[in-house]
C-alpha atoms as a PDB file:
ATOM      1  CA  UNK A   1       0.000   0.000   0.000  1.00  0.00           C
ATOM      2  CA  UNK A   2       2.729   2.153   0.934  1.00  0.00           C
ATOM      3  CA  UNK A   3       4.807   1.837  -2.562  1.00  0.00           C
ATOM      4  CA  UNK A   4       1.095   2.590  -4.280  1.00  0.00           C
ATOM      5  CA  UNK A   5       0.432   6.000  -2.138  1.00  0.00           C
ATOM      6  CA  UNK A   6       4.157   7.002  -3.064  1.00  0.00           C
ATOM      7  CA  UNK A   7       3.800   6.009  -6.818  1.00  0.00           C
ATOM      8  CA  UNK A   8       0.664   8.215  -7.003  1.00  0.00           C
ATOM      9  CA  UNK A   9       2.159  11.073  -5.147  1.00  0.00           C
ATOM     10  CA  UNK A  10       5.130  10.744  -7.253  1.00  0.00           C
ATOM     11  CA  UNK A  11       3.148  11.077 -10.487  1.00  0.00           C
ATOM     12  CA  UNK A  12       0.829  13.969  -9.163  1.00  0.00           C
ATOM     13  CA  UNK A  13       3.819  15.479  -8.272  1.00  0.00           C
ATOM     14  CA  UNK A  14       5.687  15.036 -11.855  1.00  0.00           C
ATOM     15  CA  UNK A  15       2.342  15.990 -13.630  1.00  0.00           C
ATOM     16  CA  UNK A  16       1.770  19.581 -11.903  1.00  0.00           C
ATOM     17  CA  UNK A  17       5.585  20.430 -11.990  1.00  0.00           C
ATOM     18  CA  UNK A  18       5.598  19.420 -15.576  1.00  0.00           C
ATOM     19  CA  UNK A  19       2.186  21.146 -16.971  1.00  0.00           C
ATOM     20  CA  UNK A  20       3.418  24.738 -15.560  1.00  0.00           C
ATOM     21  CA  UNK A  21       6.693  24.651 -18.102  1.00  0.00           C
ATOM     22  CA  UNK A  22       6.514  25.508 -21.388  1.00  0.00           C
ATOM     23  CA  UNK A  23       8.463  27.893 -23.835  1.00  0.00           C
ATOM     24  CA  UNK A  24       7.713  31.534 -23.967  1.00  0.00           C
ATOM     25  CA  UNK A  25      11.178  32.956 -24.676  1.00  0.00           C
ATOM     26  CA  UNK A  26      11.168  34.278 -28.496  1.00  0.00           C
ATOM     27  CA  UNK A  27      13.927  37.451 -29.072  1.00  0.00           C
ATOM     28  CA  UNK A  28      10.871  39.270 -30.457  1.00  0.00           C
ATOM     29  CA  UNK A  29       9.210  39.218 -27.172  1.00  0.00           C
ATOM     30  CA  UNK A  30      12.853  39.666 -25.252  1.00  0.00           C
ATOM     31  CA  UNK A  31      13.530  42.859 -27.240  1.00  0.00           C
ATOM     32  CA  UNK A  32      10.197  44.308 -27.089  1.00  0.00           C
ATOM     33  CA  UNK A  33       9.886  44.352 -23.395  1.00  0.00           C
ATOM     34  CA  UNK A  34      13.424  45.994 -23.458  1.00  0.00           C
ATOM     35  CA  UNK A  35      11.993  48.338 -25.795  1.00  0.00           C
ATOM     36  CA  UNK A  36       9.194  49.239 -23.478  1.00  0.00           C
ATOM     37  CA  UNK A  37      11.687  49.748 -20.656  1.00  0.00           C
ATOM     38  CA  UNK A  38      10.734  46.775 -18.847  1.00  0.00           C
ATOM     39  CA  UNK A  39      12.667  44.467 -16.564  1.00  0.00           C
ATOM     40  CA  UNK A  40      13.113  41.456 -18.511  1.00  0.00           C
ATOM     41  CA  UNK A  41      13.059  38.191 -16.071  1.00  0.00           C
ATOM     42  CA  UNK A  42      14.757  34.988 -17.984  1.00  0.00           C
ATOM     43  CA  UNK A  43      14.129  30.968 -16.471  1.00  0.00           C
ATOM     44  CA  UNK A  44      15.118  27.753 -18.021  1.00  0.00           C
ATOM     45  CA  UNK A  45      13.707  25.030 -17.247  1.00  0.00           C
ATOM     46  CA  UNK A  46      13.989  21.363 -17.777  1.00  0.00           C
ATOM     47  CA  UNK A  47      11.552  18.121 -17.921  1.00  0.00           C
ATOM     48  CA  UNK A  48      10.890  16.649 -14.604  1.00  0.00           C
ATOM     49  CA  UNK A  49      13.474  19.419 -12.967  1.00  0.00           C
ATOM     50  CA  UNK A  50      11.533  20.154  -9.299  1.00  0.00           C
ATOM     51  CA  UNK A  51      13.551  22.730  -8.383  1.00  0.00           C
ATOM     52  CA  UNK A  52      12.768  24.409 -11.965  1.00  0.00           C
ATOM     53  CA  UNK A  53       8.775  24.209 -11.099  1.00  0.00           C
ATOM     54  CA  UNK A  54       9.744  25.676  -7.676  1.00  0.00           C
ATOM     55  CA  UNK A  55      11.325  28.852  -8.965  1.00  0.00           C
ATOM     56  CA  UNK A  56       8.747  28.810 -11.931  1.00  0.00           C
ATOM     57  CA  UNK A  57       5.869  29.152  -9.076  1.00  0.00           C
ATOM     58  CA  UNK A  58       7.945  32.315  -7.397  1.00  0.00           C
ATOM     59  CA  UNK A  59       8.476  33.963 -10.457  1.00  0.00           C
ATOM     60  CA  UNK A  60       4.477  33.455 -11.605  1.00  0.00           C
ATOM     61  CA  UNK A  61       3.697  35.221  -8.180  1.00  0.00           C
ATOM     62  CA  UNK A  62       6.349  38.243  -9.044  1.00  0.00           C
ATOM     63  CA  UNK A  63       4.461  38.761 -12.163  1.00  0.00           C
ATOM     64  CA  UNK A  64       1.450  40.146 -10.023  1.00  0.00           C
ATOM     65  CA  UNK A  65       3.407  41.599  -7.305  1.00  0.00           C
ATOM     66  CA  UNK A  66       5.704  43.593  -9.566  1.00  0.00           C
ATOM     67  CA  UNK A  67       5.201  45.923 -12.079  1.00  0.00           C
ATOM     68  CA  UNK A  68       6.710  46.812 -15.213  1.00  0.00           C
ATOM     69  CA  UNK A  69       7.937  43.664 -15.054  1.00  0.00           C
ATOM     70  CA  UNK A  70       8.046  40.811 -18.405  1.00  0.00           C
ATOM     71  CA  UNK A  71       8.695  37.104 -17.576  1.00  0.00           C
ATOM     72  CA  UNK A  72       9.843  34.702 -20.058  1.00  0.00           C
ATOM     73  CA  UNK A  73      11.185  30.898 -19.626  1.00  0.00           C
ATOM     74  CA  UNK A  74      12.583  28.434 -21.950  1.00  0.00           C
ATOM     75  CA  UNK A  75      13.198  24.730 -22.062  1.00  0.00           C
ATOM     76  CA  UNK A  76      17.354  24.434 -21.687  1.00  0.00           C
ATOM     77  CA  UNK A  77      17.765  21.451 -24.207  1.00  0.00           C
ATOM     78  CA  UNK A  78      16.885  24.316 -26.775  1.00  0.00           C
ATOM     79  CA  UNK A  79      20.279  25.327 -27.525  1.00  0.00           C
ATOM     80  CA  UNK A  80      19.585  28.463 -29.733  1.00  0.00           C
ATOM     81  CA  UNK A  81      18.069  30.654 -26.939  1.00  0.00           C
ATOM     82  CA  UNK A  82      20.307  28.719 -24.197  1.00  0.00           C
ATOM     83  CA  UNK A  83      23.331  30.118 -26.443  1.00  0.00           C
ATOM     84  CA  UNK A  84      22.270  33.448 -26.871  1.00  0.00           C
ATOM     85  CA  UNK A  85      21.552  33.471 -23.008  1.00  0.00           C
ATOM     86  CA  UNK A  86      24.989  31.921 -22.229  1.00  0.00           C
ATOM     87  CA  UNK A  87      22.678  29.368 -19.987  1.00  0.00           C
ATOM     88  CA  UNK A  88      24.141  25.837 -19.645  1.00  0.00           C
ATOM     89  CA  UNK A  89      22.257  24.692 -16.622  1.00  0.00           C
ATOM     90  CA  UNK A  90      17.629  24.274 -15.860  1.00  0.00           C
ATOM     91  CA  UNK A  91      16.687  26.556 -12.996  1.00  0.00           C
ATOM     92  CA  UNK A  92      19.372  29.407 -13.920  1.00  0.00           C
ATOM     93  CA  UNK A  93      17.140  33.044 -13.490  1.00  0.00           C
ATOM     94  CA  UNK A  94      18.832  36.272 -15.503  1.00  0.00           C
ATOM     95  CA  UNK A  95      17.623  39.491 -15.094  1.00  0.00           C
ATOM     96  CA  UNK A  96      17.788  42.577 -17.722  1.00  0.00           C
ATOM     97  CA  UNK A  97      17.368  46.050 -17.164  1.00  0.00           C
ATOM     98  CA  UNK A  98      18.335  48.585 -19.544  1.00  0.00           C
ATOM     99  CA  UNK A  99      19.257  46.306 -22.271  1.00  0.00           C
ATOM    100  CA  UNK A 100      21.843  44.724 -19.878  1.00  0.00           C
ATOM    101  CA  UNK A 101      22.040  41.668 -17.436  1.00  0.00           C
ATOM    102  CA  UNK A 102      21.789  42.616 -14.026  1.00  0.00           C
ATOM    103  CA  UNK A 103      21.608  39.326 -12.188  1.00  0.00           C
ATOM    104  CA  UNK A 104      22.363  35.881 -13.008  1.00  0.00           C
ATOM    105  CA  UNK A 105      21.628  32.823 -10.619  1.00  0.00           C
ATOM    106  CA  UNK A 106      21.758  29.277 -10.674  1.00  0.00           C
ATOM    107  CA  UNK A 107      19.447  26.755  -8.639  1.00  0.00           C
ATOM    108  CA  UNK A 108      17.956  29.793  -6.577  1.00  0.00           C
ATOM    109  CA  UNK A 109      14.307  28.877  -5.769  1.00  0.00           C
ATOM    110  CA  UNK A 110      14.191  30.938  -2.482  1.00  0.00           C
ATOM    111  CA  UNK A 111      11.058  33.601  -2.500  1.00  0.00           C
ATOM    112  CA  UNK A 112      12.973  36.319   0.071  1.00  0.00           C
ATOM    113  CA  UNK A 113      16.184  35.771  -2.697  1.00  0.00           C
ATOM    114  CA  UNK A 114      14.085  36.298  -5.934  1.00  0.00           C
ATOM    115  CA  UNK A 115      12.169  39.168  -4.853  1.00  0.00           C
ATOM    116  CA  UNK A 116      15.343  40.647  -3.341  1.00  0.00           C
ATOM    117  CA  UNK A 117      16.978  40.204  -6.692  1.00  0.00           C
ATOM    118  CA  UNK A 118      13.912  41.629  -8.336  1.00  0.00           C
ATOM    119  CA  UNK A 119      13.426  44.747  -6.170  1.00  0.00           C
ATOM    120  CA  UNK A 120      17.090  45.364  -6.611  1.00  0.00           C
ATOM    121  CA  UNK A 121      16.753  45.684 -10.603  1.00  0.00           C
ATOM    122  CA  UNK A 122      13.811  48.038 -10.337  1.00  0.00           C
END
């Protein structure tokens, strides 16, 4: 019973983290919003990555508690933004202001470190 009850949380688990990622990185969206003068919020992600749904889930809330503020993600294994980003690893968060890269983490899923990040780039 026990192996059944950890199965089934195991594939809840995989199903909600995986549903919530899906590519919305295109440079015409990335330019515009640095065009408009907006803060330009970058996450890869990766299949099955929980820590990537994690920071995914922060960065969803920011999007409400911030403004001026345009969040885009992308799946890693696509190596034509991951290039352009110089990203190499899921869960890495870049922030642009002004046309520029501001901050750049790697694994960071912490809410008080995200929104620190993010009220430091406004």
């Amino acid at each position: 019973m026990k192996k059944i009850l950890v199965f089934i949380f195991c594939l809840l688990a995989f199903n909600a983290s995986s549903s919530e990622k899906k590519t919305t990185f295109s440079i015409d969206l990335f330019n515009k919003a640095q065009a408009e003068g907006k803060i330009v919020v970058v996450s890869s992600w990766i299949k099955y990555c929980t820590s990537c749904a994690s920071q995914m889930k922060v960065l969803d809330k920011a999007k409400n508690d911030f403004d001026n503020l345009e969040y885009l993600k992308f799946e890693v294994t696509n190596k034509e933004i991951a290039n352009l980003l110089k990203v190499q690893y899921q869960t890495t968060l870049l922030i642009f202001k002004n046309n520029k890269e501001v901050y750049r983490s790697i694994g960071e899923i912490s809410k008080d470190k995200i929104y620190k990040a993010l009220k430091s780039s406004i």
